[in-house]
Protein backbone atom coordinates (compact mmCIF):
# COMPACT_ATOMS: atom_id res chain seq x y z
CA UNK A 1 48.33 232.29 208.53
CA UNK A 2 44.36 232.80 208.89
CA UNK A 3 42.16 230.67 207.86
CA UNK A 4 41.18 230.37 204.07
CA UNK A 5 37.55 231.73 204.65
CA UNK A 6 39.97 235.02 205.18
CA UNK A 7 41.39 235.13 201.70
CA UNK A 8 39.55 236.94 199.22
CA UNK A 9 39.70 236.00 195.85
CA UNK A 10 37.55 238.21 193.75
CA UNK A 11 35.34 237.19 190.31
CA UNK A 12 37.51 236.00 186.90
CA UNK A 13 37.15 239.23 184.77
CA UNK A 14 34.79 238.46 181.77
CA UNK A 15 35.84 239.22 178.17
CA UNK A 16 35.91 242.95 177.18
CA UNK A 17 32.82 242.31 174.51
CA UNK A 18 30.74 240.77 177.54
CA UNK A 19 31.56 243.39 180.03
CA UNK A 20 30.65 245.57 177.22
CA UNK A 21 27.52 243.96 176.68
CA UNK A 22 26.49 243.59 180.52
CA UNK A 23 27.21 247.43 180.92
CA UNK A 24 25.13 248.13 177.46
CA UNK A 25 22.06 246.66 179.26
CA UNK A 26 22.65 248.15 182.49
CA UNK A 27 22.54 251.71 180.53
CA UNK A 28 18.99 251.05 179.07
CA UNK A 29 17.46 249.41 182.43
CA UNK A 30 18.98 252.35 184.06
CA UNK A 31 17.73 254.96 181.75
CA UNK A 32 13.88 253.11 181.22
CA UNK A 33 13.34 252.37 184.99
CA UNK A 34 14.84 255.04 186.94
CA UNK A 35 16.80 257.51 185.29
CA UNK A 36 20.58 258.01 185.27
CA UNK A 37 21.02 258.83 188.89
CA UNK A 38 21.22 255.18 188.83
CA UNK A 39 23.35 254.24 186.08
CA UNK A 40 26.59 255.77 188.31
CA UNK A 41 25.82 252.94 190.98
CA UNK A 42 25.20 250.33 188.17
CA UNK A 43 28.64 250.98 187.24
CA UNK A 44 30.77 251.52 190.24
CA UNK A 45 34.17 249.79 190.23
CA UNK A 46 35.61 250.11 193.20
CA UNK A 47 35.15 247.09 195.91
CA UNK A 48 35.95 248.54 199.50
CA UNK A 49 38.45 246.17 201.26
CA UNK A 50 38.66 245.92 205.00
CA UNK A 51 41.35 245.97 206.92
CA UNK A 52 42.96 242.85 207.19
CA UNK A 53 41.21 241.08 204.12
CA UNK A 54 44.23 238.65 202.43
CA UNK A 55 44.47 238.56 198.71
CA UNK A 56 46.16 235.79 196.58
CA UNK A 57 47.75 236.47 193.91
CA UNK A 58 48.78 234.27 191.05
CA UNK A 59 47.21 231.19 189.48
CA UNK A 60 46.84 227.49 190.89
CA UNK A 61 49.27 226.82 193.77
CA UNK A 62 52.22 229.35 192.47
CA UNK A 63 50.71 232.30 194.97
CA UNK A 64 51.41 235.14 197.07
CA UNK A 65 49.65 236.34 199.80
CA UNK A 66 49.48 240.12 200.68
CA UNK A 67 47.51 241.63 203.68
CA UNK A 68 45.94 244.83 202.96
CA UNK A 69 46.69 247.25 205.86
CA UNK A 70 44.66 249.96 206.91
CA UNK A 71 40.92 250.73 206.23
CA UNK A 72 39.59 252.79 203.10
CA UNK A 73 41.56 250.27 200.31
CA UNK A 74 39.25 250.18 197.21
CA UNK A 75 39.88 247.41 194.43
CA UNK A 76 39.37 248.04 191.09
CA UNK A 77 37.57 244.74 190.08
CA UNK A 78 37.52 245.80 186.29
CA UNK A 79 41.60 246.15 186.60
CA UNK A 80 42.20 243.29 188.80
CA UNK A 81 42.17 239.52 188.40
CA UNK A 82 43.40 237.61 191.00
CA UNK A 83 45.60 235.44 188.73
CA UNK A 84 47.56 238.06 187.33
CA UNK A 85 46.87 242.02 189.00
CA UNK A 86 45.23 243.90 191.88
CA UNK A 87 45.19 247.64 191.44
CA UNK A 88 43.96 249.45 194.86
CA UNK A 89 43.71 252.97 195.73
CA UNK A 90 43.02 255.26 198.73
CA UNK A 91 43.11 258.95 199.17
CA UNK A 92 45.65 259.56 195.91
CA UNK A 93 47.72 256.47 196.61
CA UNK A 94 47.95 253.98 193.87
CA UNK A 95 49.20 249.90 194.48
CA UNK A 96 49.80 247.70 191.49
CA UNK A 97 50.47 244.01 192.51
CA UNK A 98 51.71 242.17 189.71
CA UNK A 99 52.31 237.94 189.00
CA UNK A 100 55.25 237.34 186.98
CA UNK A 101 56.05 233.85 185.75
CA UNK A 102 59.54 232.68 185.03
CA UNK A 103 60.57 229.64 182.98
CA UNK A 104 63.72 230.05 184.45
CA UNK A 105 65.56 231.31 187.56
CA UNK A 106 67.78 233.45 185.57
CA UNK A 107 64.82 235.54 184.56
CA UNK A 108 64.97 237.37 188.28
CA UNK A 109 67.73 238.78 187.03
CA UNK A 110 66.26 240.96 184.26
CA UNK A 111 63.19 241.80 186.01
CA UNK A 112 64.03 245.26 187.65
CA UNK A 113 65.33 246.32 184.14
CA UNK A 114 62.14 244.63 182.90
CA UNK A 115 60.43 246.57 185.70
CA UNK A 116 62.15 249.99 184.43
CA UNK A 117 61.16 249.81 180.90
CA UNK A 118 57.13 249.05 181.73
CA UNK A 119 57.17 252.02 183.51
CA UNK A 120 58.81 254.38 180.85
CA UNK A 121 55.78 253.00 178.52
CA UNK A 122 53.97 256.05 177.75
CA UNK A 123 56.08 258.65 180.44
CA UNK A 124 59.35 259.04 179.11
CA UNK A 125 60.09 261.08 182.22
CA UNK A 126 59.61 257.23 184.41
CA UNK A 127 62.42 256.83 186.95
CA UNK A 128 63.45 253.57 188.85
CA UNK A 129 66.19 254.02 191.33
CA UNK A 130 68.98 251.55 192.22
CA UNK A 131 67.14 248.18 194.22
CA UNK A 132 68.48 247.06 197.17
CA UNK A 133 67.56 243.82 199.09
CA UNK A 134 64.75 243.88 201.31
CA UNK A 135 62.98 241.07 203.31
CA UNK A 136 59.04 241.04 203.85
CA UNK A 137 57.53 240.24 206.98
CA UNK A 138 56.68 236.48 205.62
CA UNK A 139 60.23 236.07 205.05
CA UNK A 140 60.47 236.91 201.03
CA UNK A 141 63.80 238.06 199.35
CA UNK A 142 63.26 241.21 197.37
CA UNK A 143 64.90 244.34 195.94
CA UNK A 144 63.13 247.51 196.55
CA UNK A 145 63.69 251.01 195.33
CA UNK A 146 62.36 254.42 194.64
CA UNK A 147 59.85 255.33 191.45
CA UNK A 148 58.36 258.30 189.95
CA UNK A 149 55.92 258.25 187.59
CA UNK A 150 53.30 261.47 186.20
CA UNK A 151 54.76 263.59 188.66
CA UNK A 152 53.74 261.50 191.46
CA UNK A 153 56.33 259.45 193.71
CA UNK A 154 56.83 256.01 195.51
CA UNK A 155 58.20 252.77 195.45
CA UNK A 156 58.66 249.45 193.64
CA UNK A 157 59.41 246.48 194.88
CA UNK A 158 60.31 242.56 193.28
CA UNK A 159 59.61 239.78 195.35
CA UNK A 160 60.79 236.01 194.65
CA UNK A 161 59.65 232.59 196.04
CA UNK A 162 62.23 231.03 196.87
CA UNK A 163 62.39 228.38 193.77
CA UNK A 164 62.18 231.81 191.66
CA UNK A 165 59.28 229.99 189.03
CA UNK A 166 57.53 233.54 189.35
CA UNK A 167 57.61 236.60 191.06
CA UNK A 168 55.57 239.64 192.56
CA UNK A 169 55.90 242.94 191.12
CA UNK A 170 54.44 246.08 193.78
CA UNK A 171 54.45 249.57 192.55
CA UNK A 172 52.99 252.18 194.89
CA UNK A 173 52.57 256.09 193.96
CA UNK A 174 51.55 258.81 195.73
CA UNK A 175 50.34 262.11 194.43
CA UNK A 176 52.00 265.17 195.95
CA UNK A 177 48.94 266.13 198.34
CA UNK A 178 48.62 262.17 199.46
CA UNK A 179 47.87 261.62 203.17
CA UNK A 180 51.57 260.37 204.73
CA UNK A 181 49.58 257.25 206.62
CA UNK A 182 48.20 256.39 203.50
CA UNK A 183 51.98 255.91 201.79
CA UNK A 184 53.25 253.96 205.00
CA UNK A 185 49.80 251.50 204.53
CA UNK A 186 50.64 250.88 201.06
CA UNK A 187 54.14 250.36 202.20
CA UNK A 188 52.98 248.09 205.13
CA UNK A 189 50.94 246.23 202.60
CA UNK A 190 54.04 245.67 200.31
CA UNK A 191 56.05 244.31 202.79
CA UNK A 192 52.89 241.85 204.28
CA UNK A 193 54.26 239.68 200.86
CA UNK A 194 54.28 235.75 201.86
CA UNK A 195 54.96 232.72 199.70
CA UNK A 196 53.06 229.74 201.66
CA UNK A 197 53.22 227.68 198.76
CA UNK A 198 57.16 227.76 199.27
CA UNK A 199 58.99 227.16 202.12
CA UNK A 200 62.34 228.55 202.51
């Protein structure tokens, strides 16, 4: 594992009435000093990653670790929050990492149908294949299995510590005209997943 000046953990979001408020101010500055060429940069989302950078995910000691592969990743720092979500993209390739916590082990077992039902929310046309087990290269159990979503296809993937008090939910999709390399990046990155917190 590298060393934890490696791991980035990006800003707690603020409330949506104090982002509101910062980006309110940010408008008029823009506008009064130096026109609105500048209020696109005051506003850009998107954090570029580099290659290699570690995220944790999850709150207090119950976290995963995933390695973003490959350079170009940009995080979406209004989306994410490193207790609970990082949403990436690069060249038309979407990754959702998502904590899930379980009050009991039993839980694993509803989370792919869990999993299947978030993504029907608001595409009726959502499809989750059949999981099957898959191991990460940190040694996590998973399932894995296909998704598509607005016309657009990937994967997603469950992974479980091996106490199962939470787990990591990874959708990737790719639009139609998405680079290949990008896809097996985001499918490198999904399968980086470690639990260091839990040993086997």
């Amino acid at each position: 594992m590298d060393s934890a000046s490696d791991i980035r953990r990006p800003p707690r979001r603020t409330s949506r009435r104090a982002r509101s408020s910062v980006i309110g101010v940010l408008l008029v500055m823009a506008a009064l000093t130096a026109g609105w060429p500048l209020i696109g940069r005051a506003l850009n989302d998107h954090e570029r990653l580099p290659d290699g950078t570690l995220l944790e995910l999850g709150p207090d000691d119950d976290i995963a670790v995933l390695r973003v592969t490959g350079a170009g990743w940009a995080l979406s720092k209004a989306e994410s929050d490193p207790d609970s979500i990082y949403v990436l993209t690069r060249d038309g390739v979407d990754l959702v990492a998502g904590y899930v916590a379980l009050t009991a082990p039993r839980e694993a077992e509803e989370l792919w149908e869990g999993l299947r039902k978030l993504q029907s929310v608001g595409d009726e046309n959502a499809r989750l294949g059949t999981p099957h087990p898959v191991v990460s290269a940190g040694g996590a159990q998973g399932e894995t299995g296909t998704l598509t979503r607005g016309g657009r296809t990937g994967t997603a993937t469950v992974w479980l510590p091996p106490d199962m008090s939470y787990a990591v939910e990874i959708t990737v999709l790719a639009g139609p005209d998405a680079d290949p390399r990008v896809s097996a990046d985001a499918a490198a990155m999904v399968r980086s997943v470690a639990f260091p917190g839990k040993a086997p």
